[in-house]
C-alpha atoms as a PDB file:
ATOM      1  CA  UNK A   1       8.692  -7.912   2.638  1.00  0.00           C
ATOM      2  CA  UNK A   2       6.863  -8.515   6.045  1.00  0.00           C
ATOM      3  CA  UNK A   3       5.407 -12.136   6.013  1.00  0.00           C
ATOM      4  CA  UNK A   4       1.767 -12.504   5.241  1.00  0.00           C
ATOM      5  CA  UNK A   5       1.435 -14.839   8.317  1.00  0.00           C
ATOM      6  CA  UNK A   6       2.502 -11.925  10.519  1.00  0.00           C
ATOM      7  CA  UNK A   7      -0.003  -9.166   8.514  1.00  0.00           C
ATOM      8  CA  UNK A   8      -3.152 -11.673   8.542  1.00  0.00           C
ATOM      9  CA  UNK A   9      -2.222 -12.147  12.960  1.00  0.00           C
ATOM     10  CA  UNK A  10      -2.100  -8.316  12.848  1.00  0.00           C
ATOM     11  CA  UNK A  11      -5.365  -7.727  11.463  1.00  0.00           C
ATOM     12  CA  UNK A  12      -7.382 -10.637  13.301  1.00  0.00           C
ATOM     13  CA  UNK A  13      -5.810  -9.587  16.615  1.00  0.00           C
ATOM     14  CA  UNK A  14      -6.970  -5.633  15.719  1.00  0.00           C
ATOM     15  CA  UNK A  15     -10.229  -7.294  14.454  1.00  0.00           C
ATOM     16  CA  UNK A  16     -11.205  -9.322  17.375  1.00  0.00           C
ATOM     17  CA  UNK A  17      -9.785  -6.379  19.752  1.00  0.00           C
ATOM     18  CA  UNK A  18     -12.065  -3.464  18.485  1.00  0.00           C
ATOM     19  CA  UNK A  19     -15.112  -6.211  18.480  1.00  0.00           C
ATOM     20  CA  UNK A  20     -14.500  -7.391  22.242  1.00  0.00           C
ATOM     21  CA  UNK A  21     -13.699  -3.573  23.616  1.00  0.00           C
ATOM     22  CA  UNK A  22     -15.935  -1.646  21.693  1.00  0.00           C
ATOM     23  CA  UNK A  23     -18.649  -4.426  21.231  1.00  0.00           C
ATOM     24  CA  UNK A  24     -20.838  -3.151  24.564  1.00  0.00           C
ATOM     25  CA  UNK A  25     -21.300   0.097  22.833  1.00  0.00           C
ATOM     26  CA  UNK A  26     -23.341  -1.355  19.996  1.00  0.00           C
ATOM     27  CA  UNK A  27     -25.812  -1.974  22.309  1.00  0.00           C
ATOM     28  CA  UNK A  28     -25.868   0.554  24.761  1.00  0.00           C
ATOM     29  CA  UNK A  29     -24.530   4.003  24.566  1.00  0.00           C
ATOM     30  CA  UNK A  30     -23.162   6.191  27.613  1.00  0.00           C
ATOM     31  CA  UNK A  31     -25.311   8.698  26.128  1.00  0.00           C
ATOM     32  CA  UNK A  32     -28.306   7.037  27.370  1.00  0.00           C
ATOM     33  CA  UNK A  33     -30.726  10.006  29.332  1.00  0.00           C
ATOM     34  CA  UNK A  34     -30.355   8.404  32.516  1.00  0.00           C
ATOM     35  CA  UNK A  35     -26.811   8.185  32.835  1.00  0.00           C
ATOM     36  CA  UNK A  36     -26.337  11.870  31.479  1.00  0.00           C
ATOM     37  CA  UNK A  37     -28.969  12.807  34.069  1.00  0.00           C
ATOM     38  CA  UNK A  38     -27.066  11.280  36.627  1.00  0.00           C
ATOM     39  CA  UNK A  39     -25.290  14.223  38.928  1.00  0.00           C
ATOM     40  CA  UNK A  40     -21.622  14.271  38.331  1.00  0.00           C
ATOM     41  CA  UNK A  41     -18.463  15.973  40.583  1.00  0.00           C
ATOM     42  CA  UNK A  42     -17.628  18.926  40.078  1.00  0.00           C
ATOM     43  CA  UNK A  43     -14.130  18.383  39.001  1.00  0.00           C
ATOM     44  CA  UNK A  44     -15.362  16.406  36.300  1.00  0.00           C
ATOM     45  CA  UNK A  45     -14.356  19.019  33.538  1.00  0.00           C
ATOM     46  CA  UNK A  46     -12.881  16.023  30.903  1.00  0.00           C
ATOM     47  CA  UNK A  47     -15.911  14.052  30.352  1.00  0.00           C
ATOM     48  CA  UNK A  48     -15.547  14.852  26.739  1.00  0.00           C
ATOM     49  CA  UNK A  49     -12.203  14.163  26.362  1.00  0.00           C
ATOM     50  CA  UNK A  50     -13.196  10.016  28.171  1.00  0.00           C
ATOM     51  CA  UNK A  51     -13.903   8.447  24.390  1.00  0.00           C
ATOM     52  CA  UNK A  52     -10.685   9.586  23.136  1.00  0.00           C
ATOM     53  CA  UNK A  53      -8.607   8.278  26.205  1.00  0.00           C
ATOM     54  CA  UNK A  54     -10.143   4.713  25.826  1.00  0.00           C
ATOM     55  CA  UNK A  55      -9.953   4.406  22.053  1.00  0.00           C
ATOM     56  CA  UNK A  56      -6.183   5.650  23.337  1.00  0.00           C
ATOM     57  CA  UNK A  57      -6.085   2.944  25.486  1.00  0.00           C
ATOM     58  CA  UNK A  58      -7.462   0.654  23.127  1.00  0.00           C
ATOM     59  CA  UNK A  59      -4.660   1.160  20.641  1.00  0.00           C
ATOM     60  CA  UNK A  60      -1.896   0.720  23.362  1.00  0.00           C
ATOM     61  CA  UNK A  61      -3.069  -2.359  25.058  1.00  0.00           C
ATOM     62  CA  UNK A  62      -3.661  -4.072  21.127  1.00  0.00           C
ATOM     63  CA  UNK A  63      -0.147  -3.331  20.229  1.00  0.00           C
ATOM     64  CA  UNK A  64       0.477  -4.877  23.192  1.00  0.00           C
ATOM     65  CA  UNK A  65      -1.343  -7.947  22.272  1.00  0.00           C
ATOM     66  CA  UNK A  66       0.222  -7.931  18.917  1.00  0.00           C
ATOM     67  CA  UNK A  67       3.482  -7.586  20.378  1.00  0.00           C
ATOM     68  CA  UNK A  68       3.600 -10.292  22.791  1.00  0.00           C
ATOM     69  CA  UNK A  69       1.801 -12.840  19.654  1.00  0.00           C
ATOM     70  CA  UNK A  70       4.494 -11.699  17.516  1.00  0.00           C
ATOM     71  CA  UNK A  71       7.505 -12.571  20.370  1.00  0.00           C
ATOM     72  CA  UNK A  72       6.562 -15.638  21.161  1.00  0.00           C
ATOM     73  CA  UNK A  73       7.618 -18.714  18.870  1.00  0.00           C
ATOM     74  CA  UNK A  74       5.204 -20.717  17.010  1.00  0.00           C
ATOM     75  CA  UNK A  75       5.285 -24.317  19.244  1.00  0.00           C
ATOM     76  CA  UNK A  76       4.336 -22.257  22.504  1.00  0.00           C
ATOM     77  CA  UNK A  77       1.435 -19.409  21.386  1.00  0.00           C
ATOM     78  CA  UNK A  78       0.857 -17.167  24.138  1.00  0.00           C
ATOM     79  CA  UNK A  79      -3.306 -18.369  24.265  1.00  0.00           C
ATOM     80  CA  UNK A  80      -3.797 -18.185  27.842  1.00  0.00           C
ATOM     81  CA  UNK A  81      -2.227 -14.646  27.573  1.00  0.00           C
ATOM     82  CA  UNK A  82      -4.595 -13.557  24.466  1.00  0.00           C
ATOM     83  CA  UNK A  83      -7.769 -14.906  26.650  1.00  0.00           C
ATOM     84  CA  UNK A  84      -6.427 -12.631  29.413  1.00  0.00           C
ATOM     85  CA  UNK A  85      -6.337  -9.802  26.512  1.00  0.00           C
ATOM     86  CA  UNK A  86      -9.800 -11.063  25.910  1.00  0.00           C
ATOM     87  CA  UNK A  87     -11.245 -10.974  29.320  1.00  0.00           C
ATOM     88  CA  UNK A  88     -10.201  -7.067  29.999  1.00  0.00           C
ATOM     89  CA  UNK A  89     -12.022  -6.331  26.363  1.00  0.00           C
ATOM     90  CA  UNK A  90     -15.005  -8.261  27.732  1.00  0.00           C
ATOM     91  CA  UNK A  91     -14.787  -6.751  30.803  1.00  0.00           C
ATOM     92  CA  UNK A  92     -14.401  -2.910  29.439  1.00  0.00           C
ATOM     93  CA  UNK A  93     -17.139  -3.121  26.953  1.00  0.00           C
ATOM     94  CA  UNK A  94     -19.266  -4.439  29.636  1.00  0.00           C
ATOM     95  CA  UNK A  95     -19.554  -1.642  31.403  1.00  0.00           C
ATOM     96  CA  UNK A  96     -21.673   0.477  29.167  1.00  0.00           C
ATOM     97  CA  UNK A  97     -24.536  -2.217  29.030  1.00  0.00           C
ATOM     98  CA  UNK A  98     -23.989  -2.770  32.341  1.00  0.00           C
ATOM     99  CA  UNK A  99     -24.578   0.266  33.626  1.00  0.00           C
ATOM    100  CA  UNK A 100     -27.417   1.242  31.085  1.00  0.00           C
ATOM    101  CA  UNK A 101     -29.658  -1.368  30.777  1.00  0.00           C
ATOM    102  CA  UNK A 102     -29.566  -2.575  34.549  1.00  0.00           C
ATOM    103  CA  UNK A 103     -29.041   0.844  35.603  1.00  0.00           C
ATOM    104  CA  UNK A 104     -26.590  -0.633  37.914  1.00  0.00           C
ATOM    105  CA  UNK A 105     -23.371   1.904  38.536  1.00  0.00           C
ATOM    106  CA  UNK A 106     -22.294  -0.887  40.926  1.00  0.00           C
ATOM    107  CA  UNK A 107     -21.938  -3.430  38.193  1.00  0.00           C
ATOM    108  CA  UNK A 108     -19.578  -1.204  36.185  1.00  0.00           C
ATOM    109  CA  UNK A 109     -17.768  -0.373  39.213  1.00  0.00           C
ATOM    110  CA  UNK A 110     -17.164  -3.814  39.732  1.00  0.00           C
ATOM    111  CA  UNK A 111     -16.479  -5.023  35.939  1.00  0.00           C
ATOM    112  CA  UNK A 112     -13.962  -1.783  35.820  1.00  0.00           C
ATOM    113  CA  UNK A 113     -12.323  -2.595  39.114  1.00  0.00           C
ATOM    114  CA  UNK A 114     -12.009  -6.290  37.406  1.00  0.00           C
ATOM    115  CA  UNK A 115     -10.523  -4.947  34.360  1.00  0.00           C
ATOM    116  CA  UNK A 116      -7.720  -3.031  36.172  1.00  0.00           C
ATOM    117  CA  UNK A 117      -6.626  -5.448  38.319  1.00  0.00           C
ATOM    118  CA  UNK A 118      -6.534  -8.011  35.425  1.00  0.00           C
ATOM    119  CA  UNK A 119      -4.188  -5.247  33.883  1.00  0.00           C
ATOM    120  CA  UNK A 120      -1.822  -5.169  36.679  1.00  0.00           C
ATOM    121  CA  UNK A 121      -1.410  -8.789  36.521  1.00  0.00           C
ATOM    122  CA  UNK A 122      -1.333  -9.213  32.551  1.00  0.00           C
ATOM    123  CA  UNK A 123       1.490  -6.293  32.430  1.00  0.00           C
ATOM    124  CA  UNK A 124       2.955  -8.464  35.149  1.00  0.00           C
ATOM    125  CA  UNK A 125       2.976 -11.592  33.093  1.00  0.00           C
ATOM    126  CA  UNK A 126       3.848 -10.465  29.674  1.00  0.00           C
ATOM    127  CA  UNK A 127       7.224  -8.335  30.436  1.00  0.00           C
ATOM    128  CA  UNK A 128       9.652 -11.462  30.572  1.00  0.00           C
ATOM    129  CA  UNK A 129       7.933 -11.861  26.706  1.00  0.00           C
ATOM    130  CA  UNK A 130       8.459  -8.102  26.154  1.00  0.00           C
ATOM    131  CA  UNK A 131       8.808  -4.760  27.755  1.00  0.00           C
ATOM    132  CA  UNK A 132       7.347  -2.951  25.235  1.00  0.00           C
ATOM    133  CA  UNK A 133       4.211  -4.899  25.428  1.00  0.00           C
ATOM    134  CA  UNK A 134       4.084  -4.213  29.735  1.00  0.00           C
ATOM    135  CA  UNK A 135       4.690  -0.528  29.400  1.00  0.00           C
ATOM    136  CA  UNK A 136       1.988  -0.143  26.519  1.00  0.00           C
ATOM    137  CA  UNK A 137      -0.597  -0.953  29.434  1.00  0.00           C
ATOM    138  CA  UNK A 138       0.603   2.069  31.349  1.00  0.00           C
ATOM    139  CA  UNK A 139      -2.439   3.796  29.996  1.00  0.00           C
ATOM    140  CA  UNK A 140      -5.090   1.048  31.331  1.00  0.00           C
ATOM    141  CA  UNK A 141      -3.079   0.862  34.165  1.00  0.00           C
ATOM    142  CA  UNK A 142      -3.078   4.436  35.332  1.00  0.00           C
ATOM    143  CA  UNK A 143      -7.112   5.689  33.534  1.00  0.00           C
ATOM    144  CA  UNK A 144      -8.719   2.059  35.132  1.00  0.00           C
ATOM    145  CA  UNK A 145      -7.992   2.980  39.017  1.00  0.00           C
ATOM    146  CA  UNK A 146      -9.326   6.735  37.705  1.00  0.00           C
ATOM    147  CA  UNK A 147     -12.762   5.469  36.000  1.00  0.00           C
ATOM    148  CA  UNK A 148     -13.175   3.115  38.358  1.00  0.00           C
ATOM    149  CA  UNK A 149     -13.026   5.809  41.554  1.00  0.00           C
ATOM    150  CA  UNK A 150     -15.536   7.733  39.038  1.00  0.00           C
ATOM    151  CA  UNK A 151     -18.138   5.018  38.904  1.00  0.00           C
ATOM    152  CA  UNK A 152     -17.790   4.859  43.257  1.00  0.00           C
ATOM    153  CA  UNK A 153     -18.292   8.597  43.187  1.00  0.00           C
ATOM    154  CA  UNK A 154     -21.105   8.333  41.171  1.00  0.00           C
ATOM    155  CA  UNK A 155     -22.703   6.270  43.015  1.00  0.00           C
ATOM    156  CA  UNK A 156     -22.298   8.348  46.210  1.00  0.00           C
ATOM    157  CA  UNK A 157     -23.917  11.535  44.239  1.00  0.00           C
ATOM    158  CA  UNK A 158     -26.552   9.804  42.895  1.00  0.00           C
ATOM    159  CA  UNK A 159     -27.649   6.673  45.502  1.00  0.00           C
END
């Protein structure tokens, strides 16, 4: 039987995950009329498809999470790791409110570009802890640098 220590660490970790990387979209919504009037490239055929790639990402970099909680021993808990974790939630979900309510595509550039390169570091960090948990940012790793080169182009169609 799995160990109710290990289920209840599960469920706060997916908890406090979905609240810190989905939070920004409770109060704004990329479906605001200004952004959707902004002018987009014309390569930008997916746009639909962005959601599912971050709730995607989402689930990879929490298993991550989970995994490198759940490899570490008891007297040394990874918490300067989670708050990393944290940080690139904070920093994801800001960029909805960011962008909406200041109207500033800069801002989200920046707080993406933050995000990423927290990613890179973080996958850095936790593969001596597990490899499993570095690979499962491959996701964030590759879509950030993507979403992030979005935003700039944005910017340049629109500014």
């Amino acid at each position: 039987a799995m160990d109710a220590d290990i289920m209840k660490a599960r469920w706060i970790i997916t908890a406090v995950s979905a609240a810190l990387f989905f939070g920004g979209s409770l109060f704004t919504s990329l479906r605001d009329p200004w952004f959707q009037g902004l002018r987009r490239p014309d390569w930008l055929t997916f746009e639909f498809l962005i959601p599912f790639i971050w709730i995607f990402i989402w689930i990879c970099t929490t298993m991550s999470a989970i995994l490198v909680w759940e490899r570490s021993s008891k007297r040394f808990r990874p918490w300067l790791l989670m708050g990393m974790y944290a940080a690139i939630a904070i920093l994801t979900s800001a960029y909805s409110p960011i962008v909406v309510e200041f109207r500033s595509l800069i801002g989200g550039m920046i707080v993406g570009g933050l995000a990423t390169v927290l990613v890179y570091i973080l996958a850095f960090l936790v593969k001596p802890i597990s490899q499993t948990a570095c690979w499962l940012f491959l996701p964030y790793a590759l879509w950030g640098p993507i979403g992030t080169y979005l935003t700039w182009v944005l910017i340049q169609l629109n500014f």
